[in-house]
N, C-alpha and C. Protein backbone atom coordinates (compact mmCIF):
# COMPACT_ATOMS: atom_id res chain seq x y z
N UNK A 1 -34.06 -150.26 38.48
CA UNK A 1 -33.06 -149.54 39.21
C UNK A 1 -33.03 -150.01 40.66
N UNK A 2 -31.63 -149.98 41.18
CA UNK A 2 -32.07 -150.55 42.38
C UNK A 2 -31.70 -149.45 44.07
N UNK A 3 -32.23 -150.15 44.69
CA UNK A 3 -32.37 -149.32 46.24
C UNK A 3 -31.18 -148.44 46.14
N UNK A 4 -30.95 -147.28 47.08
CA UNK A 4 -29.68 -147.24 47.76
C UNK A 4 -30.10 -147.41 49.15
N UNK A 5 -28.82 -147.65 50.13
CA UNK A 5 -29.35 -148.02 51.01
C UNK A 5 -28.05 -147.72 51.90
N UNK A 6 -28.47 -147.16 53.04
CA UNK A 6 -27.68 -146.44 53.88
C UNK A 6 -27.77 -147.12 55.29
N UNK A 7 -27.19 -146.90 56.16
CA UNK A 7 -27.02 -147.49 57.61
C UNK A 7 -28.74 -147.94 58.21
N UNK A 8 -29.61 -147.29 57.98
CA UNK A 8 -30.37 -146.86 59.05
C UNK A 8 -31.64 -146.91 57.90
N UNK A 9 -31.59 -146.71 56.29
CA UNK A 9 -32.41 -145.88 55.33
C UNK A 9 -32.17 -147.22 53.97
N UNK A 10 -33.50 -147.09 53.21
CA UNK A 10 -33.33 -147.47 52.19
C UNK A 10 -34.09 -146.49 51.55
N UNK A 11 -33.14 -146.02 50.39
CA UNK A 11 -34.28 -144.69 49.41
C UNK A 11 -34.52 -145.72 48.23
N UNK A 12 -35.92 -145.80 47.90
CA UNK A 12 -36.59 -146.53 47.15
C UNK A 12 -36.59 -145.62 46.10
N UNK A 13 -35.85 -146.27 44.71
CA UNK A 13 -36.43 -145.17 43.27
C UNK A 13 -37.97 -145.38 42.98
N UNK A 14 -38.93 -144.57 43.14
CA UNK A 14 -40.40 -144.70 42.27
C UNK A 14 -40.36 -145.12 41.32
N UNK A 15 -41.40 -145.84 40.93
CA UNK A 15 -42.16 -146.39 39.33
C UNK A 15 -42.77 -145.71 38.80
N UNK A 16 -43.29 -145.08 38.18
CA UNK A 16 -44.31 -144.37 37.69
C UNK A 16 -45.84 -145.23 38.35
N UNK A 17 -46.05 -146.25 38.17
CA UNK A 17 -46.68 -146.51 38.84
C UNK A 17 -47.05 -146.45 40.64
N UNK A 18 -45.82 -146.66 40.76
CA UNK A 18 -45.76 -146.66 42.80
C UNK A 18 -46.24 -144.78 42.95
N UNK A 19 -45.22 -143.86 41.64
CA UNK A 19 -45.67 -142.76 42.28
C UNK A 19 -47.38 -142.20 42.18
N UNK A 20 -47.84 -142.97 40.95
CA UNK A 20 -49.28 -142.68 40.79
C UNK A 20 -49.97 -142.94 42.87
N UNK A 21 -49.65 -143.89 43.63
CA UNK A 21 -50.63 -144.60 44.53
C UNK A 21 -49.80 -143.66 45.55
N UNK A 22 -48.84 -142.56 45.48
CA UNK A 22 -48.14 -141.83 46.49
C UNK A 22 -49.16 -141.12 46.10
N UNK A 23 -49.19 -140.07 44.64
CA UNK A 23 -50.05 -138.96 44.49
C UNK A 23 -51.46 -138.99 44.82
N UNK A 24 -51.62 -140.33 44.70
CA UNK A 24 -53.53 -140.50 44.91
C UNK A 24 -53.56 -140.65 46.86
N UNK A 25 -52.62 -141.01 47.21
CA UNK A 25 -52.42 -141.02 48.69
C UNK A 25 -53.20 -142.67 49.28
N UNK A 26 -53.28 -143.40 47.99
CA UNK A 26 -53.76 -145.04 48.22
C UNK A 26 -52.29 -146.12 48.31
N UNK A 27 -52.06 -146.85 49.21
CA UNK A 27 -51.17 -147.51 49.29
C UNK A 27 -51.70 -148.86 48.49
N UNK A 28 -51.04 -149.21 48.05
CA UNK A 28 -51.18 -150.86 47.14
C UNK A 28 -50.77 -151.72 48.09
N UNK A 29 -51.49 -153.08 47.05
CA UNK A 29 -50.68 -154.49 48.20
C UNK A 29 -49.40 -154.28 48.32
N UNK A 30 -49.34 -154.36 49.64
CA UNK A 30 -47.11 -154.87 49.80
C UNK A 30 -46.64 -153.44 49.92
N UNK A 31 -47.60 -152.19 49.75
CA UNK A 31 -46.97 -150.93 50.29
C UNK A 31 -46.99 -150.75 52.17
N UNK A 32 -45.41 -150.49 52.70
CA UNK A 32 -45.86 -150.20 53.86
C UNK A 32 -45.44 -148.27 54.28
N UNK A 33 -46.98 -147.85 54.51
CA UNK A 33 -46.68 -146.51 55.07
C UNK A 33 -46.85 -146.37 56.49
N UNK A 34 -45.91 -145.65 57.07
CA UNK A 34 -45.88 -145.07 58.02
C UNK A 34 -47.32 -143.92 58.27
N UNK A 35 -47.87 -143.89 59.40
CA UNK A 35 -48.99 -143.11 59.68
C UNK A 35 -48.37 -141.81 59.20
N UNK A 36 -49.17 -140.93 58.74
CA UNK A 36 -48.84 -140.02 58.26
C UNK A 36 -48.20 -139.66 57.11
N UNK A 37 -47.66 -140.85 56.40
CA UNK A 37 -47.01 -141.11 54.98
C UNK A 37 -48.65 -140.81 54.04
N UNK A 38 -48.22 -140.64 52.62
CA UNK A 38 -47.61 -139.37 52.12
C UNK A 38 -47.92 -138.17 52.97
N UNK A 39 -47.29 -137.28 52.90
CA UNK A 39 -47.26 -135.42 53.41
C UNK A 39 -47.68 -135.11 51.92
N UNK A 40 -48.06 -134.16 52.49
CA UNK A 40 -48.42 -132.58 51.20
C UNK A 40 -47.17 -132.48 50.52
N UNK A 41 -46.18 -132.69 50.71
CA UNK A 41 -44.67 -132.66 49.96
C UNK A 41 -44.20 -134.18 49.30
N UNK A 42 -44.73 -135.13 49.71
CA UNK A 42 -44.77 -136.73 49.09
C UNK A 42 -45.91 -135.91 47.88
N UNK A 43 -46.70 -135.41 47.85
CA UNK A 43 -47.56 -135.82 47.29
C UNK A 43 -47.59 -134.90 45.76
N UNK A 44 -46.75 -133.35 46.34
CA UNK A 44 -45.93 -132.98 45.32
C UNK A 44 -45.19 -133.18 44.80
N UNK A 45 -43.91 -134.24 45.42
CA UNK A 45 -43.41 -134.53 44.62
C UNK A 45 -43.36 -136.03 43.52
N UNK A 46 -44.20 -136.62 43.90
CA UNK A 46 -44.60 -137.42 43.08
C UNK A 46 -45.38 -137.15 42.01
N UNK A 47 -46.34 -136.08 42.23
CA UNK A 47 -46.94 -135.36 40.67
C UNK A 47 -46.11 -134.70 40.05
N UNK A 48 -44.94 -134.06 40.71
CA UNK A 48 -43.87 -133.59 39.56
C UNK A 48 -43.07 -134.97 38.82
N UNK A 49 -42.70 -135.73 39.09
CA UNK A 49 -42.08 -136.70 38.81
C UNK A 49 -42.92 -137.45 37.57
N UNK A 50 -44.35 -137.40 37.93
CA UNK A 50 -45.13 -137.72 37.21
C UNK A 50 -45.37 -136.78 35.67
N UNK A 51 -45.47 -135.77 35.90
CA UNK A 51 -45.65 -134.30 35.27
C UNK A 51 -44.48 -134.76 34.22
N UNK A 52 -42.56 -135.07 34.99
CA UNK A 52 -42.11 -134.78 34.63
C UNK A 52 -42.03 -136.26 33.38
N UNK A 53 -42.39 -137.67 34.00
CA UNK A 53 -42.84 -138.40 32.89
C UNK A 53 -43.21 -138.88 32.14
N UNK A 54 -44.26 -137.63 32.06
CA UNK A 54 -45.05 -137.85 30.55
C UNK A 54 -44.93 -136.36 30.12
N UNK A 55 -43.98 -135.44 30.16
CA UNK A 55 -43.22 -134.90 29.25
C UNK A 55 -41.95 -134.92 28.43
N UNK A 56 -41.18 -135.96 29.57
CA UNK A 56 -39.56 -136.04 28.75
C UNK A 56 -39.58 -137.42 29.13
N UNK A 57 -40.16 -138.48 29.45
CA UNK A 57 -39.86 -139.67 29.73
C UNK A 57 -39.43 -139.64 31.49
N UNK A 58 -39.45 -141.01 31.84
CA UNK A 58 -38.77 -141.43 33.36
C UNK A 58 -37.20 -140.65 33.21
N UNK A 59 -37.26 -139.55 34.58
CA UNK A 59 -35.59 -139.14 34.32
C UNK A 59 -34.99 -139.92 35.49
N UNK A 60 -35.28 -141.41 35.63
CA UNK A 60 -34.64 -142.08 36.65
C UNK A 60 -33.08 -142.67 35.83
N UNK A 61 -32.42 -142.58 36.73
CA UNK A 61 -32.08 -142.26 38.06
C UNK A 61 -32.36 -140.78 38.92
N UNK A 62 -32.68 -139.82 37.99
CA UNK A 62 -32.81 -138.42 38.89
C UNK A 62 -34.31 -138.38 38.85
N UNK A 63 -34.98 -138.95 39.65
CA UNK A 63 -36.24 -139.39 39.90
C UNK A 63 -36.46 -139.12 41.16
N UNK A 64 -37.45 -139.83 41.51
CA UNK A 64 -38.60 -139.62 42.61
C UNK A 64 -37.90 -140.47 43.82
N UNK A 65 -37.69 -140.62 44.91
CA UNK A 65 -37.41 -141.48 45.98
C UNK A 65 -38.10 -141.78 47.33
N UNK A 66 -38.14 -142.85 47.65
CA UNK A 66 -39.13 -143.50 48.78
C UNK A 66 -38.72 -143.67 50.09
N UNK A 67 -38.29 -142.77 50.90
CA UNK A 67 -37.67 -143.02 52.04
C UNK A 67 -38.06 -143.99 53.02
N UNK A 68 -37.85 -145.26 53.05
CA UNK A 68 -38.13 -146.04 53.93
C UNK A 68 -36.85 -146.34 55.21
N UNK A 69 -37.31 -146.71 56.30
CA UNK A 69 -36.57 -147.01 57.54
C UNK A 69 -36.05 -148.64 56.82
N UNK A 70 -35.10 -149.21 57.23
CA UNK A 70 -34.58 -150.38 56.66
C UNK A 70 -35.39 -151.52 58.39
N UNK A 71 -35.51 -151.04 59.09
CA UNK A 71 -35.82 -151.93 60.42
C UNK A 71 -37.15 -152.68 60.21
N UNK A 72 -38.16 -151.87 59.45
CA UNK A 72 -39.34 -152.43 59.19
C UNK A 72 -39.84 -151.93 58.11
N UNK A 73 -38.98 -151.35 57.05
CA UNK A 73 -39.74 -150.92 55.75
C UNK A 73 -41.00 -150.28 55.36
N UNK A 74 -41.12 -149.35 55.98
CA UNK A 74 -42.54 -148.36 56.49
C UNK A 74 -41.42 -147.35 55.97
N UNK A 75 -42.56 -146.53 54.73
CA UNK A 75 -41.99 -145.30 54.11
C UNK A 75 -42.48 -144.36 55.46
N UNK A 76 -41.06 -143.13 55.09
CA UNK A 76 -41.41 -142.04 56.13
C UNK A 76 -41.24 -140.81 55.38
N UNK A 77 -40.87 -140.76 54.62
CA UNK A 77 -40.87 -139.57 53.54
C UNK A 77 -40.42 -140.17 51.83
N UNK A 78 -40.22 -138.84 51.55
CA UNK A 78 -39.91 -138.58 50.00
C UNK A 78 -38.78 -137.96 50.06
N UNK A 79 -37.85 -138.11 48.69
CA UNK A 79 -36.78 -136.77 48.70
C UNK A 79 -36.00 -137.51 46.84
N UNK A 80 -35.90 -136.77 46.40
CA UNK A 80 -35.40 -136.78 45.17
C UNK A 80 -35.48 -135.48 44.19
N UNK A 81 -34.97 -135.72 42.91
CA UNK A 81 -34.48 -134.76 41.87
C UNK A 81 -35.45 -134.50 41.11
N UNK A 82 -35.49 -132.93 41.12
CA UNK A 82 -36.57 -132.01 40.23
C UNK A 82 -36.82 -132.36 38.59
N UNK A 83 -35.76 -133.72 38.29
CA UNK A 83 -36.02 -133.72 36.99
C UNK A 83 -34.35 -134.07 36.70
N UNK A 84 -34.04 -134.40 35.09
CA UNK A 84 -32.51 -134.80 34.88
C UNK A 84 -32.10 -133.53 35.25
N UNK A 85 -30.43 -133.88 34.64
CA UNK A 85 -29.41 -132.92 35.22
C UNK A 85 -29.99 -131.90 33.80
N UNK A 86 -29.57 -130.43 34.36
CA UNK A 86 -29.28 -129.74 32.99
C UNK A 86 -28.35 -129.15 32.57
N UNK A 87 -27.69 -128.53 31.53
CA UNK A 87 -26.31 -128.98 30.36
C UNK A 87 -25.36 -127.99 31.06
N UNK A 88 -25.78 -127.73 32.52
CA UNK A 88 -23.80 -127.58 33.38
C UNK A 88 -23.82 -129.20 34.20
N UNK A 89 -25.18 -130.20 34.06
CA UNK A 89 -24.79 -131.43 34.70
C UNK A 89 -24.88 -130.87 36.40
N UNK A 90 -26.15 -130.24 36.67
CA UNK A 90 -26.43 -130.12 38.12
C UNK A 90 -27.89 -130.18 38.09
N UNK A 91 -28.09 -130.31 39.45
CA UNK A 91 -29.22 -130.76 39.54
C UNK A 91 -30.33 -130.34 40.97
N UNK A 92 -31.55 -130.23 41.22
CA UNK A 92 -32.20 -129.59 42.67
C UNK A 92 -32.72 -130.79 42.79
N UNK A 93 -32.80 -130.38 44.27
CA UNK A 93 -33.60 -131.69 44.96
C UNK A 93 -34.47 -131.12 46.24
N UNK A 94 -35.01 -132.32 46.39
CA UNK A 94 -35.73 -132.04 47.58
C UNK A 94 -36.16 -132.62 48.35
N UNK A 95 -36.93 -132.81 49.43
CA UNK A 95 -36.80 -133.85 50.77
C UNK A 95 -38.03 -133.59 51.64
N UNK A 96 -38.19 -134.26 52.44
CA UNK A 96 -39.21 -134.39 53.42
C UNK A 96 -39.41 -135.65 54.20
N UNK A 97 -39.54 -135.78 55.44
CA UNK A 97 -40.29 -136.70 56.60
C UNK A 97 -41.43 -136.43 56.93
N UNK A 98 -42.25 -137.67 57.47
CA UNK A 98 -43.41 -137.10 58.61
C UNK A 98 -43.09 -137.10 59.54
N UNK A 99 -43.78 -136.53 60.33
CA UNK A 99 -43.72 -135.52 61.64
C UNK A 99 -43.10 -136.64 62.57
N UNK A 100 -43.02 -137.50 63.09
CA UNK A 100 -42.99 -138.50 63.60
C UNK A 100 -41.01 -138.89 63.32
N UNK A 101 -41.17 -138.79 62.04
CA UNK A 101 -39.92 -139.27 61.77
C UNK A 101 -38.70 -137.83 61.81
N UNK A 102 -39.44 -136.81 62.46
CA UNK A 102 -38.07 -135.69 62.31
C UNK A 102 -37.36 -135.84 63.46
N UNK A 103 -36.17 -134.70 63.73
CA UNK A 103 -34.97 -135.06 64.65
C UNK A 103 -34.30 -136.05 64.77
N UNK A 104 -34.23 -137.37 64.10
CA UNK A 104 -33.63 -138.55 63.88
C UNK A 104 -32.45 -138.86 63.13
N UNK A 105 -32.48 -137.69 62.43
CA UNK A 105 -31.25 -137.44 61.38
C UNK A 105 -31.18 -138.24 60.47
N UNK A 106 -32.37 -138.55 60.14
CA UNK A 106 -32.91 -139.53 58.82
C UNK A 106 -32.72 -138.29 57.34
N UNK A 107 -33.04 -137.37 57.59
CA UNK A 107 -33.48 -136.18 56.42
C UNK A 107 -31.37 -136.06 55.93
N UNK A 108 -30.85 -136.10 56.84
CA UNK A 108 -29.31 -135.64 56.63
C UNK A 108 -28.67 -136.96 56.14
N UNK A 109 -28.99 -137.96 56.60
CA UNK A 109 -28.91 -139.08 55.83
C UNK A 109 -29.17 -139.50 54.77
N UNK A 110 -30.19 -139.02 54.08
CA UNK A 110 -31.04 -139.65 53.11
C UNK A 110 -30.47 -138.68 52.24
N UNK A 111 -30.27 -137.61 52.65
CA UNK A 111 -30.11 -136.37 51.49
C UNK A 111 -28.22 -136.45 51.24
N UNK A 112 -27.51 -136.87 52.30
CA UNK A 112 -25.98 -136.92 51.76
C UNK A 112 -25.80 -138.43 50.86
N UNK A 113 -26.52 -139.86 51.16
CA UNK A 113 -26.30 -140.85 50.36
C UNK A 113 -27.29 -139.96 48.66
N UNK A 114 -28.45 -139.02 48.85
CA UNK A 114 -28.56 -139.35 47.10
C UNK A 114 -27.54 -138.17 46.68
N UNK A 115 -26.86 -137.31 47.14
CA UNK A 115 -25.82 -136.47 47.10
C UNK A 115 -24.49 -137.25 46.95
N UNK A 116 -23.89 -138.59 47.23
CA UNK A 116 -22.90 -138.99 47.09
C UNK A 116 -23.29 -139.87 45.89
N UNK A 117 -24.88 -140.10 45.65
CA UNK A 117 -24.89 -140.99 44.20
C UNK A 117 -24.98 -140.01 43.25
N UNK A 118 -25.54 -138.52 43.28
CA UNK A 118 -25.21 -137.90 42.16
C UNK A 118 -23.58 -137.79 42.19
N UNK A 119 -23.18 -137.33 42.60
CA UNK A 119 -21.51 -137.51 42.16
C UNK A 119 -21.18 -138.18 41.86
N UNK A 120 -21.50 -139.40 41.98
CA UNK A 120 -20.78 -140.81 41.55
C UNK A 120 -21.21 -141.03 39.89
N UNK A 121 -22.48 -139.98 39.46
CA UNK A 121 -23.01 -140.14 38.00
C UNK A 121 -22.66 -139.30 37.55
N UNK A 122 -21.74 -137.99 37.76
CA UNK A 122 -21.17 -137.29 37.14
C UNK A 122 -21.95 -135.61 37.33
N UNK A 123 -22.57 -135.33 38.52
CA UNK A 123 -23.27 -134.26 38.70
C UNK A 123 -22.19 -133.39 38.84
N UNK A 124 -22.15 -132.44 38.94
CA UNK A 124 -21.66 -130.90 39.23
C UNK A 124 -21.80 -130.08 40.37
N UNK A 125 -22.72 -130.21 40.48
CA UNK A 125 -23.57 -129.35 41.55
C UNK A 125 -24.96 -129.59 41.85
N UNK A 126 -25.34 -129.80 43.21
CA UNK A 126 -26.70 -129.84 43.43
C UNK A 126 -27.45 -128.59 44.47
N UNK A 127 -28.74 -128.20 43.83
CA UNK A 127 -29.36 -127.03 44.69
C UNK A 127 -30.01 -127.62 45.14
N UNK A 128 -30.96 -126.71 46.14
CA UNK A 128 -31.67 -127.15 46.83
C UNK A 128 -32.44 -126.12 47.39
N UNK A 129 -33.26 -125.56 48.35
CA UNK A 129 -34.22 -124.55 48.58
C UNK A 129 -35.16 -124.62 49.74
N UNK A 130 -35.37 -123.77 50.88
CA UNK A 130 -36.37 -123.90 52.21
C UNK A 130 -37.19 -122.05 51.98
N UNK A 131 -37.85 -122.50 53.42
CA UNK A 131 -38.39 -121.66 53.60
C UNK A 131 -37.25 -120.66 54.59
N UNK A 132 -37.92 -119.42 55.03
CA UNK A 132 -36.69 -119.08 56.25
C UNK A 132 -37.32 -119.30 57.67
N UNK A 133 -38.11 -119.93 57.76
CA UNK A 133 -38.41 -120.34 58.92
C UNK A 133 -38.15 -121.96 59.10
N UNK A 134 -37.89 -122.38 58.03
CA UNK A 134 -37.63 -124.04 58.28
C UNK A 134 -36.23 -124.29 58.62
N UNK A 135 -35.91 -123.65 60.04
CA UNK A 135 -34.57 -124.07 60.28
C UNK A 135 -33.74 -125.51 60.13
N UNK A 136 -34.40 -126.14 60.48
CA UNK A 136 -34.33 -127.76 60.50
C UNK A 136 -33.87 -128.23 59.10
N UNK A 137 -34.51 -127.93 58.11
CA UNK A 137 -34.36 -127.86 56.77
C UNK A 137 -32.67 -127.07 56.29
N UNK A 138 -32.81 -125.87 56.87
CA UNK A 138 -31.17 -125.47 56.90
C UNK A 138 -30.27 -126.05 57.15
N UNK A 139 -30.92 -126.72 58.38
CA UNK A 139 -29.26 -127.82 59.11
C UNK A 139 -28.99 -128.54 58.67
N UNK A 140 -30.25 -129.25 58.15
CA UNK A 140 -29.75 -130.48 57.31
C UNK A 140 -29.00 -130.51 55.74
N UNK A 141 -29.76 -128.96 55.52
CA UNK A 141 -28.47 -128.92 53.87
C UNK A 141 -26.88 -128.51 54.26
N UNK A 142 -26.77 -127.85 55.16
CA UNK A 142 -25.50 -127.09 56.05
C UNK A 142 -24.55 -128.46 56.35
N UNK A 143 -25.48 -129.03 57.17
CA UNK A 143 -25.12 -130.94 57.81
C UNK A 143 -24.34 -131.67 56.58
N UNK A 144 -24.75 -131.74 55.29
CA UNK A 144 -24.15 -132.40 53.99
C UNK A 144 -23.25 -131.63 53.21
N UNK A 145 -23.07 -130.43 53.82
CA UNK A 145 -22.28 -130.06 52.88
C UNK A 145 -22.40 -128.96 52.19
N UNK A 146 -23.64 -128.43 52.03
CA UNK A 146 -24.50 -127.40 51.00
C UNK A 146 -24.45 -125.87 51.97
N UNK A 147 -24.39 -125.09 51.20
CA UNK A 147 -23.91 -123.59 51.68
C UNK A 147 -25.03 -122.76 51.29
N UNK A 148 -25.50 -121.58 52.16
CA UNK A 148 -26.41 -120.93 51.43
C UNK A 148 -25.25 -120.04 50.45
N UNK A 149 -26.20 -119.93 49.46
CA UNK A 149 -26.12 -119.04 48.72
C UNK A 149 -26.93 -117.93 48.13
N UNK A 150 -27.87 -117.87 48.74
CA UNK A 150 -28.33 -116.63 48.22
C UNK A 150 -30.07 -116.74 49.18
N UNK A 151 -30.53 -115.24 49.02
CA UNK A 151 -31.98 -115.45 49.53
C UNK A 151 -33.10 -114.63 48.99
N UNK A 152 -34.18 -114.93 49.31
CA UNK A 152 -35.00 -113.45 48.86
C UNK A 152 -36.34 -113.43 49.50
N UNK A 153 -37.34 -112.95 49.70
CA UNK A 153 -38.32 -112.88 50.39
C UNK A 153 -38.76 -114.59 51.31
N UNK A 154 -38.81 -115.04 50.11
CA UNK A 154 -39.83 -116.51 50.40
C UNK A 154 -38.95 -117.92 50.44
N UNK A 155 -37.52 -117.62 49.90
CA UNK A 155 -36.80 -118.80 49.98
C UNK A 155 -35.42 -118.55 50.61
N UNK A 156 -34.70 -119.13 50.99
CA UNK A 156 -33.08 -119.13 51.65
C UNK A 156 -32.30 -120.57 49.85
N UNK A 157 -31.60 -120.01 49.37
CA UNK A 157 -31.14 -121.61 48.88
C UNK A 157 -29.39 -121.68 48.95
N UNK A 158 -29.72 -123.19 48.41
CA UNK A 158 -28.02 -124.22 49.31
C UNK A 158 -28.30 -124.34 47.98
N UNK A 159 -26.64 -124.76 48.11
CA UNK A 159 -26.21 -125.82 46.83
C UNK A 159 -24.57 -126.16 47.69
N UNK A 160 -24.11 -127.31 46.14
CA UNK A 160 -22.59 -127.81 46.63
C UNK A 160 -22.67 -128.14 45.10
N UNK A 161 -21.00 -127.87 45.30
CA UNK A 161 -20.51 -127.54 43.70
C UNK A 161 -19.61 -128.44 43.91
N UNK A 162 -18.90 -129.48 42.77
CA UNK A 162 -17.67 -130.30 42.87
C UNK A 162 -16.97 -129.65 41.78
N UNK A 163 -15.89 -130.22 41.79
CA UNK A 163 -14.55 -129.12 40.51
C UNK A 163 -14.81 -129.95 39.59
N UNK A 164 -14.63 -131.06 39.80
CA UNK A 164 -14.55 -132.01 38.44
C UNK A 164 -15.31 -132.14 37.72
N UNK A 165 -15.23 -131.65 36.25
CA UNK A 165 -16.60 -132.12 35.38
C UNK A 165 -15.85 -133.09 34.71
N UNK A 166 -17.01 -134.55 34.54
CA UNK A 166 -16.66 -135.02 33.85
C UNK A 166 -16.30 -135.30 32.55
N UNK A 167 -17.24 -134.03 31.79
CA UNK A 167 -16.68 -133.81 30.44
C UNK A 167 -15.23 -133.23 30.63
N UNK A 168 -14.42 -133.34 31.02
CA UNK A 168 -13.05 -132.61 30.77
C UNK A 168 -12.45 -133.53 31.16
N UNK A 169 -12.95 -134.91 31.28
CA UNK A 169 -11.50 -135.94 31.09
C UNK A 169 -11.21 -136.29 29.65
């Protein structure tokens, strides 16, 4: 599968293998991390991804992703899909930088290009989910497009809905 790749960003799809050396937090030859690469949230989400492929197989394209800077290819976060779409064809995701790499508007970037490639595969709708103190996290789903919809003690969540399903052509 290959990169996408945005102005500023290349989101790398994981291997099952690449995500094994995210979860173990060991970089391989030819990996470049940024100090502070993986986070506690790289590192979850690569064991879900993992979790999720050796229960239903690789759901890549709605997989795991490698946020690298395109200037010098040093990962700075993670952000990808909880798993395939399911049978309304929508899908959650999720995201993260290190500390280093926030306010840059890398997170709003990274999260509207894999938001314009699920649409382009026929998604529906994508959720998504923060804390209520992670404002930053708000702006950036607000920033692409995504609306809250609903809240409750421990989470605030977004989504964005498109009209068109593609089963109804």
């Amino acid at each position: 599968m290959e990169d996408l790749v945005t102005a500023r960003l290349v989101l790398h799809p994981l291997s099952a293998p690449e995500a094994e050396r995210v979860a173990a937090g060991e970089p391989g030859d030819g990996d470049l991390w940024a100090p502070g690469y993986p986070t506690d949230g790289d590192l979850v989400g690569a064991r879900r991804y993992l979790t999720t492929c050796s229960i239903t197989g690789d759901p890549r394209p709605f997989g795991a992703y490698e946020i690298r800077r395109r200037e010098d290819g040093y990962a700075i976060g993670g952000l990808g899909f909880h798993g395939a779409p399911d049978e309304d064809l929508r899908v959650t995701v999720g995201y993260g930088l290190i500390p280093s790499a926030h306010g840059r508007g890398y997170a709003s970037e990274a999260l509207r290009e894999l938001l314009r490639f699920a649409r382009a595969r026929g998604i529906t709708g994508v959720r998504g989910d923060t804390g209520h103190d992670n404002t930053a996290s708000q702006r950036v789903m607000t920033a692409v497009g995504m609306r809250l919809v609903g809240e409750d003690e421990q989470l605030k969540y977004y989504r964005i809905d498109w009209d068109e399903d593609p089963r109804a052509r």
